[in-house]
N, C-alpha and C. Protein backbone atom coordinates (compact mmCIF):
# COMPACT_ATOMS: atom_id res chain seq x y z
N UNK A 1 15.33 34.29 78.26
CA UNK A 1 14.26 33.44 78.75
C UNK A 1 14.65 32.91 80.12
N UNK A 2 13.28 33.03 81.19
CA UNK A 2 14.02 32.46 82.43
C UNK A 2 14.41 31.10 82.21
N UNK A 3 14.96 30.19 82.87
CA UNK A 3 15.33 28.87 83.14
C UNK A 3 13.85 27.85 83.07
N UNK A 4 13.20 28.58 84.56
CA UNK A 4 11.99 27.47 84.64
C UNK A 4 11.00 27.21 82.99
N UNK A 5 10.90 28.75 82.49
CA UNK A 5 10.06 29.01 81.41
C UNK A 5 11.06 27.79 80.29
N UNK A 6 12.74 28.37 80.19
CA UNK A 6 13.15 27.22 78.86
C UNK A 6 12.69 25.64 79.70
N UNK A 7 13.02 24.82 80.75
CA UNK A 7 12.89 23.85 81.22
C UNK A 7 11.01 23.57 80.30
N UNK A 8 10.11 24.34 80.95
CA UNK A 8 8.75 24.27 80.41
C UNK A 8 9.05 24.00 78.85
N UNK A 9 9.11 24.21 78.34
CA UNK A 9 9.43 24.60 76.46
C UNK A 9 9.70 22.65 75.92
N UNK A 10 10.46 21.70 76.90
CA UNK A 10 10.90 20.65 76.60
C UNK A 10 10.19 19.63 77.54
N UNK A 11 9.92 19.86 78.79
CA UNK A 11 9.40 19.26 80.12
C UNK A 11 8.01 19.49 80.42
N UNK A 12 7.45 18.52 81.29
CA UNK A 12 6.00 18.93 81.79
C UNK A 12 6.80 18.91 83.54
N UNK A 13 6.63 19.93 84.01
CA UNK A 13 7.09 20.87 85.61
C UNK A 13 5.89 20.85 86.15
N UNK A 14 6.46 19.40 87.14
CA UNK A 14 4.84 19.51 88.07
C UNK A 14 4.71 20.89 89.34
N UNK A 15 3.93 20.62 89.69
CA UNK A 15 3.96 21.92 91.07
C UNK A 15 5.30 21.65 92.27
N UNK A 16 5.27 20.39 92.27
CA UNK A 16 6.49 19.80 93.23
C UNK A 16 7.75 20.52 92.98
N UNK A 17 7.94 19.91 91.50
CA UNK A 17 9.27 20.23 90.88
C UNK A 17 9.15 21.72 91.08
N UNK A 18 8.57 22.65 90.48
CA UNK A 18 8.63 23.91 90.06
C UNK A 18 9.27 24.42 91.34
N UNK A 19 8.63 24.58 92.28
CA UNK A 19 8.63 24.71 93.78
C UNK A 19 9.59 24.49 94.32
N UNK A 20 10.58 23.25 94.19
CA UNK A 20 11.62 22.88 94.68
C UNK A 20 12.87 23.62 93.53
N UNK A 21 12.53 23.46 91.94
CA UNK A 21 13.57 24.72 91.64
C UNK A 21 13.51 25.88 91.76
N UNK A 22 12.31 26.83 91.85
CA UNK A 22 12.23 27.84 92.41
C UNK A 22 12.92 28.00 93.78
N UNK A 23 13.22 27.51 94.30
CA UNK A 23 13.74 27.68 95.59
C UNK A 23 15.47 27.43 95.36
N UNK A 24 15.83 26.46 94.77
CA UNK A 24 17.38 26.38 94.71
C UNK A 24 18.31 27.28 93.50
N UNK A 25 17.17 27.78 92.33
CA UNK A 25 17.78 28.60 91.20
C UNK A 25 17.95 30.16 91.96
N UNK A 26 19.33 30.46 91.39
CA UNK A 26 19.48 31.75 91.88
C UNK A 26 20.15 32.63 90.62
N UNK A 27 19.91 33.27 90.61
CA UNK A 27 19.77 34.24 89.13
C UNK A 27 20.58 35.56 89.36
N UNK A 28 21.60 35.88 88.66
CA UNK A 28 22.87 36.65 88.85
C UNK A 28 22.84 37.59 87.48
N UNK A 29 23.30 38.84 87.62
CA UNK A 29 23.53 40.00 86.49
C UNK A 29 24.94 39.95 86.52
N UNK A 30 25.50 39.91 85.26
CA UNK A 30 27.41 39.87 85.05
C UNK A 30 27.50 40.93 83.95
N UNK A 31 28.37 41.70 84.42
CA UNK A 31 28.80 43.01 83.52
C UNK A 31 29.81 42.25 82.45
N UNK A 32 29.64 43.15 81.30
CA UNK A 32 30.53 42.84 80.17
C UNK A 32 32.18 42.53 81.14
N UNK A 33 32.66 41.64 80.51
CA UNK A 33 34.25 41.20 80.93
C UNK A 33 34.35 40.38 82.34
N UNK A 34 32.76 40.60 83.15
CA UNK A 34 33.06 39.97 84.15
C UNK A 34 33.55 38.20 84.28
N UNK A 35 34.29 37.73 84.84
CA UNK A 35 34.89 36.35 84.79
C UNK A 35 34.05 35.55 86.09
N UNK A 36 33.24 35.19 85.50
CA UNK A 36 32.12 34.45 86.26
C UNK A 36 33.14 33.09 87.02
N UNK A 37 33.76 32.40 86.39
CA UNK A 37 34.34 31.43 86.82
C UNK A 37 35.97 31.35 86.47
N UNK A 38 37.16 31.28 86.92
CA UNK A 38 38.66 31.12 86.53
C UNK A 38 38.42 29.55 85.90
N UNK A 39 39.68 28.83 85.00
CA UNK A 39 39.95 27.46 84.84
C UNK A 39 40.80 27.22 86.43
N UNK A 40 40.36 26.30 86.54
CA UNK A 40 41.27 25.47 87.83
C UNK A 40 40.28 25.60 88.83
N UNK A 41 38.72 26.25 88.96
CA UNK A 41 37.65 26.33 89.80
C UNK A 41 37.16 25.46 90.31
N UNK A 42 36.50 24.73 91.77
CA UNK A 42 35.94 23.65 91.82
C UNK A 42 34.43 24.12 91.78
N UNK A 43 33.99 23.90 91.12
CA UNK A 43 32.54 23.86 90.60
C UNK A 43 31.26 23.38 91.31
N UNK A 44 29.84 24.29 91.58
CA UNK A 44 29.19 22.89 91.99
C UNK A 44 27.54 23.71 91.43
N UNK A 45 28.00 24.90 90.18
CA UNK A 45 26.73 25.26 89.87
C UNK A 45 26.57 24.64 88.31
N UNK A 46 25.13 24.28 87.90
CA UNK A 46 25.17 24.44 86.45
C UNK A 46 24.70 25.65 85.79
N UNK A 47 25.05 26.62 84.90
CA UNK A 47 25.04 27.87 84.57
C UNK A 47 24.06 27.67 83.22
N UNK A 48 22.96 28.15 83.56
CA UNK A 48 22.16 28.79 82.13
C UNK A 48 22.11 30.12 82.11
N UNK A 49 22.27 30.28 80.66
CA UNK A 49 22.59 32.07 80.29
C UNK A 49 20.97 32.10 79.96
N UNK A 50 20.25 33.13 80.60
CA UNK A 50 18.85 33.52 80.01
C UNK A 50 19.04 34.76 79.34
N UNK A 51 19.92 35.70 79.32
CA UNK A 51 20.36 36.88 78.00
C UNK A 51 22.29 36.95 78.59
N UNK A 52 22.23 37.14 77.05
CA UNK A 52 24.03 38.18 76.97
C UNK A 52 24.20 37.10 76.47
N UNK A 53 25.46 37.06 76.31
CA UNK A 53 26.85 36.08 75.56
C UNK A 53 27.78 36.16 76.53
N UNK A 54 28.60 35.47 76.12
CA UNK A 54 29.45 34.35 77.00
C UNK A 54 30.51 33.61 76.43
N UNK A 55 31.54 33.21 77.05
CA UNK A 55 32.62 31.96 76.75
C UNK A 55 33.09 31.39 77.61
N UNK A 56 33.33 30.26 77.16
CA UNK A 56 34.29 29.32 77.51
C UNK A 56 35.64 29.33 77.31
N UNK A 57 36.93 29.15 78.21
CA UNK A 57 38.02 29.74 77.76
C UNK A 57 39.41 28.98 78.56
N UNK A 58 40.45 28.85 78.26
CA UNK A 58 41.31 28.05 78.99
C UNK A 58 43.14 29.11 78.53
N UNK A 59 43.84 28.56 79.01
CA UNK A 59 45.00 29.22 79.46
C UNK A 59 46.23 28.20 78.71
N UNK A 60 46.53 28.58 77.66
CA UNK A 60 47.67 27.59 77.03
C UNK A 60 48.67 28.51 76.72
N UNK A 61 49.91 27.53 77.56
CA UNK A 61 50.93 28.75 77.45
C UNK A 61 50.67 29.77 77.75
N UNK A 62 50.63 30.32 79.01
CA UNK A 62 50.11 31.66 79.10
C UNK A 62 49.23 32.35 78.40
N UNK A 63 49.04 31.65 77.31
CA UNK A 63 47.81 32.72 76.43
C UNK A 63 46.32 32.05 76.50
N UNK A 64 45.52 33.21 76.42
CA UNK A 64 43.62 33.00 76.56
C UNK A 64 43.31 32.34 75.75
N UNK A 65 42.99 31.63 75.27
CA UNK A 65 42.36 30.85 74.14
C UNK A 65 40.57 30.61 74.45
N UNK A 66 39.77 30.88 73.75
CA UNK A 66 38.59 30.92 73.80
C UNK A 66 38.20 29.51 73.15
N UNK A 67 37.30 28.70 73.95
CA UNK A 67 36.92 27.43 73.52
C UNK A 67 35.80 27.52 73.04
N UNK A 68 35.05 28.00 72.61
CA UNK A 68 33.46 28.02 73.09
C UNK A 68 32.37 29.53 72.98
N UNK A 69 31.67 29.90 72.66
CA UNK A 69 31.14 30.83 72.47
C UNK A 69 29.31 30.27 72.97
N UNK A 70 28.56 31.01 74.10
CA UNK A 70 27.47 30.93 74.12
C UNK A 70 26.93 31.94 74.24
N UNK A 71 25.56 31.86 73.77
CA UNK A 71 24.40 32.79 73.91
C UNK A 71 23.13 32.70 74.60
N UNK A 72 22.37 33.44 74.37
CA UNK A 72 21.23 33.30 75.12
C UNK A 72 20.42 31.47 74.84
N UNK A 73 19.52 31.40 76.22
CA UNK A 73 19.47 29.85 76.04
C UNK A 73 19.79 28.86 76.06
N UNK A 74 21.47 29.06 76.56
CA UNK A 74 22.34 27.65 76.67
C UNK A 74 22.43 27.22 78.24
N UNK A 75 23.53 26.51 78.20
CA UNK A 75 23.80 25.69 79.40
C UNK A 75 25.50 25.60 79.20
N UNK A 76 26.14 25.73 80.26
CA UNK A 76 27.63 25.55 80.30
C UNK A 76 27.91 25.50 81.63
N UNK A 77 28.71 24.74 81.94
CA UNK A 77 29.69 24.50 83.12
C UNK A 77 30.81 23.39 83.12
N UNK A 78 31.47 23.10 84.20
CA UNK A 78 32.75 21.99 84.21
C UNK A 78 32.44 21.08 84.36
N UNK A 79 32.00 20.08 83.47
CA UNK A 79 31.39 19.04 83.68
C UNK A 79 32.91 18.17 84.54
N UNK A 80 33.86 18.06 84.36
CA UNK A 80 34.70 17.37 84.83
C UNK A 80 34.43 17.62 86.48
N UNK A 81 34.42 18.92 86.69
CA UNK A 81 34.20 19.61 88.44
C UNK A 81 33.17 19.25 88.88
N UNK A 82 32.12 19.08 88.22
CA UNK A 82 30.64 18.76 88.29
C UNK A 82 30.17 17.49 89.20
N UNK A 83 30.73 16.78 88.22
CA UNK A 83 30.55 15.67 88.06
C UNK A 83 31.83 14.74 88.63
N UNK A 84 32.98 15.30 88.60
CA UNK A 84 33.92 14.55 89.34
C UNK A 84 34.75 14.92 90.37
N UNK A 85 34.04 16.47 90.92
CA UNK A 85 34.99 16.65 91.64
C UNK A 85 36.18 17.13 91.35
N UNK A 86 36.63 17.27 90.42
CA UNK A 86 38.10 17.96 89.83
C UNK A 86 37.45 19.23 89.44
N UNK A 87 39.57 20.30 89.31
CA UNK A 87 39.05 21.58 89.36
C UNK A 87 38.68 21.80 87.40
N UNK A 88 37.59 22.60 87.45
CA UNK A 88 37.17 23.17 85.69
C UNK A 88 38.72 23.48 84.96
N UNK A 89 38.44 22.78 83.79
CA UNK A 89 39.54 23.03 82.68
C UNK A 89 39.24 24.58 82.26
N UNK A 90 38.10 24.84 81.87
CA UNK A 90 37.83 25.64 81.67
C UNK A 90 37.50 27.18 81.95
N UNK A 91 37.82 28.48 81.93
CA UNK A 91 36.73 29.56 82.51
C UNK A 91 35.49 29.74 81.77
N UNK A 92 35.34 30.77 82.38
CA UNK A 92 33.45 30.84 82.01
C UNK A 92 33.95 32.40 82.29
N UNK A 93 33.19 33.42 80.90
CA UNK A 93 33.19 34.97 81.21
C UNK A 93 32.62 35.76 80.51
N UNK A 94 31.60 36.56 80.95
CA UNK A 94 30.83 37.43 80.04
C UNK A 94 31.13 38.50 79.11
N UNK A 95 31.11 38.09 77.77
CA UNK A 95 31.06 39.40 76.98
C UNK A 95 30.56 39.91 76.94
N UNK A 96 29.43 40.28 77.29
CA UNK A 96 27.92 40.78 77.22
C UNK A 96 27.55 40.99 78.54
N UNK A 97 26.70 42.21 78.75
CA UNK A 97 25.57 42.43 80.08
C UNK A 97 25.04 40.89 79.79
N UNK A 98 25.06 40.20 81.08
CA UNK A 98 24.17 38.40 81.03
C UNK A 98 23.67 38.83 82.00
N UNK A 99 22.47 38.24 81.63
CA UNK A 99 22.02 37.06 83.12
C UNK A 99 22.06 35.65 83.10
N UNK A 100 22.36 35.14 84.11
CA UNK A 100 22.55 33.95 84.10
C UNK A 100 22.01 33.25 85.34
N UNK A 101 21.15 31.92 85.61
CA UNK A 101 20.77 31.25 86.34
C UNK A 101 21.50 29.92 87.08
N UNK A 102 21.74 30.08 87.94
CA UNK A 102 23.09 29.03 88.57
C UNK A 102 22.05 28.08 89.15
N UNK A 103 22.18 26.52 89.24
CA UNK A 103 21.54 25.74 89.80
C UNK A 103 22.37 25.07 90.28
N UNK A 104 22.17 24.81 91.69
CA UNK A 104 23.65 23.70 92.43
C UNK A 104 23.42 22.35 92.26
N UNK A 105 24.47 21.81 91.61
CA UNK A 105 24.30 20.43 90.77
C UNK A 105 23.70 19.52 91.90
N UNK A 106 24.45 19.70 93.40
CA UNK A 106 24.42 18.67 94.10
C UNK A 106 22.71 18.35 94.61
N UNK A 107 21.99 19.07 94.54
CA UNK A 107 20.30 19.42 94.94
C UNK A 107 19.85 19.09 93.62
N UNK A 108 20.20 19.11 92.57
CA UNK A 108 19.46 18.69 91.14
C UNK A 108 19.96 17.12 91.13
N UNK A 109 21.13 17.05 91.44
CA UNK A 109 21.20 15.45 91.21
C UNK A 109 20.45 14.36 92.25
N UNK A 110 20.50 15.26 93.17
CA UNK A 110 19.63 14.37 94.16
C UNK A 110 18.06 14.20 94.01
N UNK A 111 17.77 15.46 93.23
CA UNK A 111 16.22 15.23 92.95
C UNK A 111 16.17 14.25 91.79
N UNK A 112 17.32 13.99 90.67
CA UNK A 112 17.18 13.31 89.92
C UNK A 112 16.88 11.85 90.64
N UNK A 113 17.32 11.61 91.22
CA UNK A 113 17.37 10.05 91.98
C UNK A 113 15.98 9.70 91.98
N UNK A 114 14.75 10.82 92.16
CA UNK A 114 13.54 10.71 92.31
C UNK A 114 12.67 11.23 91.30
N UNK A 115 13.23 11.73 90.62
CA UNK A 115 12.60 12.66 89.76
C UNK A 115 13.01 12.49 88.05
N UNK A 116 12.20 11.96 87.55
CA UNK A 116 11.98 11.37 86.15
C UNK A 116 12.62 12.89 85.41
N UNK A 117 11.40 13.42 85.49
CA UNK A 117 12.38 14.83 84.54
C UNK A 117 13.39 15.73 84.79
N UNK A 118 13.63 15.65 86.31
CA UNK A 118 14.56 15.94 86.74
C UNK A 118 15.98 14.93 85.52
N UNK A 119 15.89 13.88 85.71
CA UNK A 119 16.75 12.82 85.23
C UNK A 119 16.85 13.53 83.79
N UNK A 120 15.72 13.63 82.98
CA UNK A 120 15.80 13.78 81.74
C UNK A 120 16.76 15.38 81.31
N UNK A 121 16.14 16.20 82.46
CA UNK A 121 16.78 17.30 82.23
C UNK A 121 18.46 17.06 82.31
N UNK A 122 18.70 16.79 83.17
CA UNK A 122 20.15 16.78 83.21
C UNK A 122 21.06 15.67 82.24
N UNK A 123 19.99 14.30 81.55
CA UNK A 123 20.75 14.29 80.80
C UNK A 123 20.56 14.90 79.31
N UNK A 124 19.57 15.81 78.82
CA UNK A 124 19.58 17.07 78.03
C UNK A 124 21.08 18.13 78.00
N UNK A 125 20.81 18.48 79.08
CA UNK A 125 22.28 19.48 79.77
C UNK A 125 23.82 18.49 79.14
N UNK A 126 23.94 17.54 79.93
CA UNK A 126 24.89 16.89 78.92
C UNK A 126 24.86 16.45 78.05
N UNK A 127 24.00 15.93 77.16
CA UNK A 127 24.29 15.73 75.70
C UNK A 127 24.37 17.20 75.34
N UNK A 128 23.43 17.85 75.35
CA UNK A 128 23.90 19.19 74.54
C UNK A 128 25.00 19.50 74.53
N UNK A 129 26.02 19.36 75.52
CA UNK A 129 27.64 19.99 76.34
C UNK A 129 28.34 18.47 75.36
N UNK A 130 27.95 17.59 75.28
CA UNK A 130 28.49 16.31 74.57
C UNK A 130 28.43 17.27 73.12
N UNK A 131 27.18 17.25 72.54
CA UNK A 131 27.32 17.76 70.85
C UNK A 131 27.62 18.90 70.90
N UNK A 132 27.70 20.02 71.27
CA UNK A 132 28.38 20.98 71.10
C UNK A 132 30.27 20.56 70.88
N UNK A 133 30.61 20.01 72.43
CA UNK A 133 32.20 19.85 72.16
C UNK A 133 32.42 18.75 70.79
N UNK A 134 31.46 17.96 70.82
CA UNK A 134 32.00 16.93 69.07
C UNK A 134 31.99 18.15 68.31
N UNK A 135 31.22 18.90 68.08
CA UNK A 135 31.09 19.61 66.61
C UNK A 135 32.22 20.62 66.90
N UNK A 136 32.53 20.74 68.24
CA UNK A 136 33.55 21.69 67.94
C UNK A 136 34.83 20.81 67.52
N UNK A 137 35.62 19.90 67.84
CA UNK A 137 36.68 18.56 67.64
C UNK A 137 36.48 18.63 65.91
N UNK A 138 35.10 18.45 65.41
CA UNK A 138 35.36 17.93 64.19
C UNK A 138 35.45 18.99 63.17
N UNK A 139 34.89 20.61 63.67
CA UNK A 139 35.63 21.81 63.16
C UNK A 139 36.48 22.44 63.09
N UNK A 140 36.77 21.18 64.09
CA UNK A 140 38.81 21.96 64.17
C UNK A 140 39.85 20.90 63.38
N UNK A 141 39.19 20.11 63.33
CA UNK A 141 40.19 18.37 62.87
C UNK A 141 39.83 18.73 61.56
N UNK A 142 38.41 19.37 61.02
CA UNK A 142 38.34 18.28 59.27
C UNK A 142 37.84 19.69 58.32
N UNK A 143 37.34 21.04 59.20
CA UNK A 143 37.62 21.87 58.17
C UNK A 143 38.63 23.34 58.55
N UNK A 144 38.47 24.04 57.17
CA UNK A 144 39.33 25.27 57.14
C UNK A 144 39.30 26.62 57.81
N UNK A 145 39.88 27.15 57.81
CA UNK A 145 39.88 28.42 59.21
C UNK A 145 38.58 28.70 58.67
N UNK A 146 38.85 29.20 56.89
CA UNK A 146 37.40 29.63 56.44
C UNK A 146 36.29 29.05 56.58
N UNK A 147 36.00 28.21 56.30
CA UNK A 147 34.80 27.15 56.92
C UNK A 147 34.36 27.21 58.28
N UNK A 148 35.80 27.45 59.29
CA UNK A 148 35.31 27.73 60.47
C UNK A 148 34.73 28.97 61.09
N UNK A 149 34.99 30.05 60.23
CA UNK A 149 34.89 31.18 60.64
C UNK A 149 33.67 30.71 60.13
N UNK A 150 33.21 30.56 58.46
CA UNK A 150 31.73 31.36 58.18
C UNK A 150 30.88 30.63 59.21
N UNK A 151 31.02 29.31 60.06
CA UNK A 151 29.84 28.77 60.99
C UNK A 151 29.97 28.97 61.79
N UNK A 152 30.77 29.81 62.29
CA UNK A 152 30.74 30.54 63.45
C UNK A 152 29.80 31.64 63.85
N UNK A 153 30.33 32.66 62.74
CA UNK A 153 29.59 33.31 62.12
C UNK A 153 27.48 33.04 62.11
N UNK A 154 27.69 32.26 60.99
CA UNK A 154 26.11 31.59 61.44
C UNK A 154 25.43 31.27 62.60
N UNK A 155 26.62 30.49 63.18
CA UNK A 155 25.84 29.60 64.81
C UNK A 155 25.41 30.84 65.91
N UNK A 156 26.68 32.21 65.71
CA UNK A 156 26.39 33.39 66.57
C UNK A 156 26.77 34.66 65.80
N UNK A 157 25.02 34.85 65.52
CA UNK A 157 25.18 36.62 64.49
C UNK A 157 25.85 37.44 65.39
N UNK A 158 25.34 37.31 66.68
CA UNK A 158 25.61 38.56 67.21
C UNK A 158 27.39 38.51 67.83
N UNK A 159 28.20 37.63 67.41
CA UNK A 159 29.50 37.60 67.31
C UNK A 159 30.35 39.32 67.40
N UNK A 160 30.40 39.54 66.85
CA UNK A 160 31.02 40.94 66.50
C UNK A 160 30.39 41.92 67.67
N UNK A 161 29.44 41.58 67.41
CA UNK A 161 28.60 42.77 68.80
C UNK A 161 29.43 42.22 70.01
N UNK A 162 29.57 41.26 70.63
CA UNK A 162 30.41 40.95 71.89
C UNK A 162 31.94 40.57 71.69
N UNK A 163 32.09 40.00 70.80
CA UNK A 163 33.65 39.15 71.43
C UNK A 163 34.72 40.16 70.17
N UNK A 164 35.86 39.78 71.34
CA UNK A 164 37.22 40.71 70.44
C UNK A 164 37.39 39.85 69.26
N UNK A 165 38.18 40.53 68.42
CA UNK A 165 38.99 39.84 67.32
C UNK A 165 39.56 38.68 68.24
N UNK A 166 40.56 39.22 69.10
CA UNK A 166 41.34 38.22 69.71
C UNK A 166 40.20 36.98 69.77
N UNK A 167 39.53 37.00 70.81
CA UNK A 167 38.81 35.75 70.71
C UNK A 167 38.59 35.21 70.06
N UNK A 168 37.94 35.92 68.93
CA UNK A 168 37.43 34.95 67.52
C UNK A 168 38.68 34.45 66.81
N UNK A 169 39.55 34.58 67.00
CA UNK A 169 41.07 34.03 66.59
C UNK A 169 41.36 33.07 66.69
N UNK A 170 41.11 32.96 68.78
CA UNK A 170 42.06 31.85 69.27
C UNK A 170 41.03 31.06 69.29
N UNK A 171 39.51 31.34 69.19
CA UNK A 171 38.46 29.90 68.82
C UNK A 171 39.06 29.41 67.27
N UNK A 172 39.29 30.12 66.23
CA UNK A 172 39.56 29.54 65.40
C UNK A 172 40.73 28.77 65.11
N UNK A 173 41.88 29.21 66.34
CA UNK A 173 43.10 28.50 66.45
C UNK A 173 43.74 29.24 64.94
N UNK A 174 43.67 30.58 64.53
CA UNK A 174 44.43 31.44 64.33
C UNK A 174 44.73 32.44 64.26
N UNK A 175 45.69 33.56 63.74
CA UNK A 175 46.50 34.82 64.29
C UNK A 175 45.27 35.51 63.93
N UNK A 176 45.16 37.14 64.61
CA UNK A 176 44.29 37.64 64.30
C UNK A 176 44.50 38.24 63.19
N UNK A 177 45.40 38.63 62.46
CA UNK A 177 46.23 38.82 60.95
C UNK A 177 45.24 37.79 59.99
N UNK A 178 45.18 37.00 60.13
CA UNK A 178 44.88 35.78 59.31
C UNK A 178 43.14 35.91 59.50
N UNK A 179 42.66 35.99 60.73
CA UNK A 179 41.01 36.67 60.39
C UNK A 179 40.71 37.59 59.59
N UNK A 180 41.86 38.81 59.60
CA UNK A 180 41.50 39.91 59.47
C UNK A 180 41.37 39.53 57.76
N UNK A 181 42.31 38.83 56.96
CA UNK A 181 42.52 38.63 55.58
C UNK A 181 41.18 37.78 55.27
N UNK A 182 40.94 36.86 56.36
CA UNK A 182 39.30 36.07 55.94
C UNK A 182 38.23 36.96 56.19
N UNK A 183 38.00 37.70 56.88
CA UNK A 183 36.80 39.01 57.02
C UNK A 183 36.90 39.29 55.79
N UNK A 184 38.28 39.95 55.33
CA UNK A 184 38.12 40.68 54.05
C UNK A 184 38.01 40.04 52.36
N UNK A 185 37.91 38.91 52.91
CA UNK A 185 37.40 38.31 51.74
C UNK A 185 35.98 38.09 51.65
N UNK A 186 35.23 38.85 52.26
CA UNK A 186 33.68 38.82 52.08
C UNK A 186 32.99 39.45 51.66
């Protein structure tokens, strides 16, 4: 779905607005594996995926660890870079043929100053990026790999179609040995 069309779906987009994001959204094709963004990036787009899949991902101990899994319809970026100027904890990288719509925060925040839904939109964008990371904290703190896998599972069918074992591992914060024994218990 394009951007302006999901924005429409929640917002009333006067001619002003439309006009002025039509002009600053710029809309990008990323090949499977491409690494849209490194962790340590200074940031200044907000990224909606309108098709493919996607992650979020960071570097511990030398190893990839996948934070995050999105799909079509979302919103992701460094809110820390964003918003403060520091470099993204995070990367950002396509598993999937995406498209994705980049909007430069600094032209959206300024329309917010004037702009009611502008305002509302962006704080949509972060709460969503707020409840997503709680639910991820409290799936990692209070239940079991298994528990975590099967809502994973649920939250993204098309899981298996894009992301490695590896990934789905180190989101679950374990070995891929230890998936492989929870797959096969199904």
């Amino acid at each position: 779905m394009k951007l302006l069309d999901h924005f429409r779906k929640f917002y009333h987009i006067d001619d002003e607005l439309e006009q002025k994001l039509d002009s600053i959204i710029e809309t990008k094709e990323f090949n499977k594996g491409d690494v849209i963004f490194e962790p340590g990036t200074y940031l200044k787009y907000i990224y909606f995926i309108e098709s493919g899949f996607t992650r979020i991902y960071y570097y511990k101990n030398r190893k990839d660890i996948t934070h995050l899994f999105f799909g079509a319809n979302s919103f992701s970026t460094g809110i820390e870079s964003v918003f403060y100027g520091k470099p993204a904890v995070f990367g950002f990288q396509a598993l999937a043929p995406s498209t994705i719509s980049l909007m430069p925060f600094s032209v959206i925040e300024e329309l917010a100053k004037t702009n009611i839904t502008m305002n509302k939109i962006i704080q949509k964008v972060l709460l969503d990026n707020l409840i997503q990371f709680s639910n991820r904290f409290y799936n990692t703190q209070f239940e079991t790999a298994h528990e975590r896998y099967n809502s994973l599972i649920q939250d993204n069918p098309e899981l298996f179609q894009n992301a490695t074992l590896g990934h789905i591992a180190s989101y679950l914060g374990i070995s891929q040995q230890t998936l492989s024994v929870i797959r096969g218990q199904k």
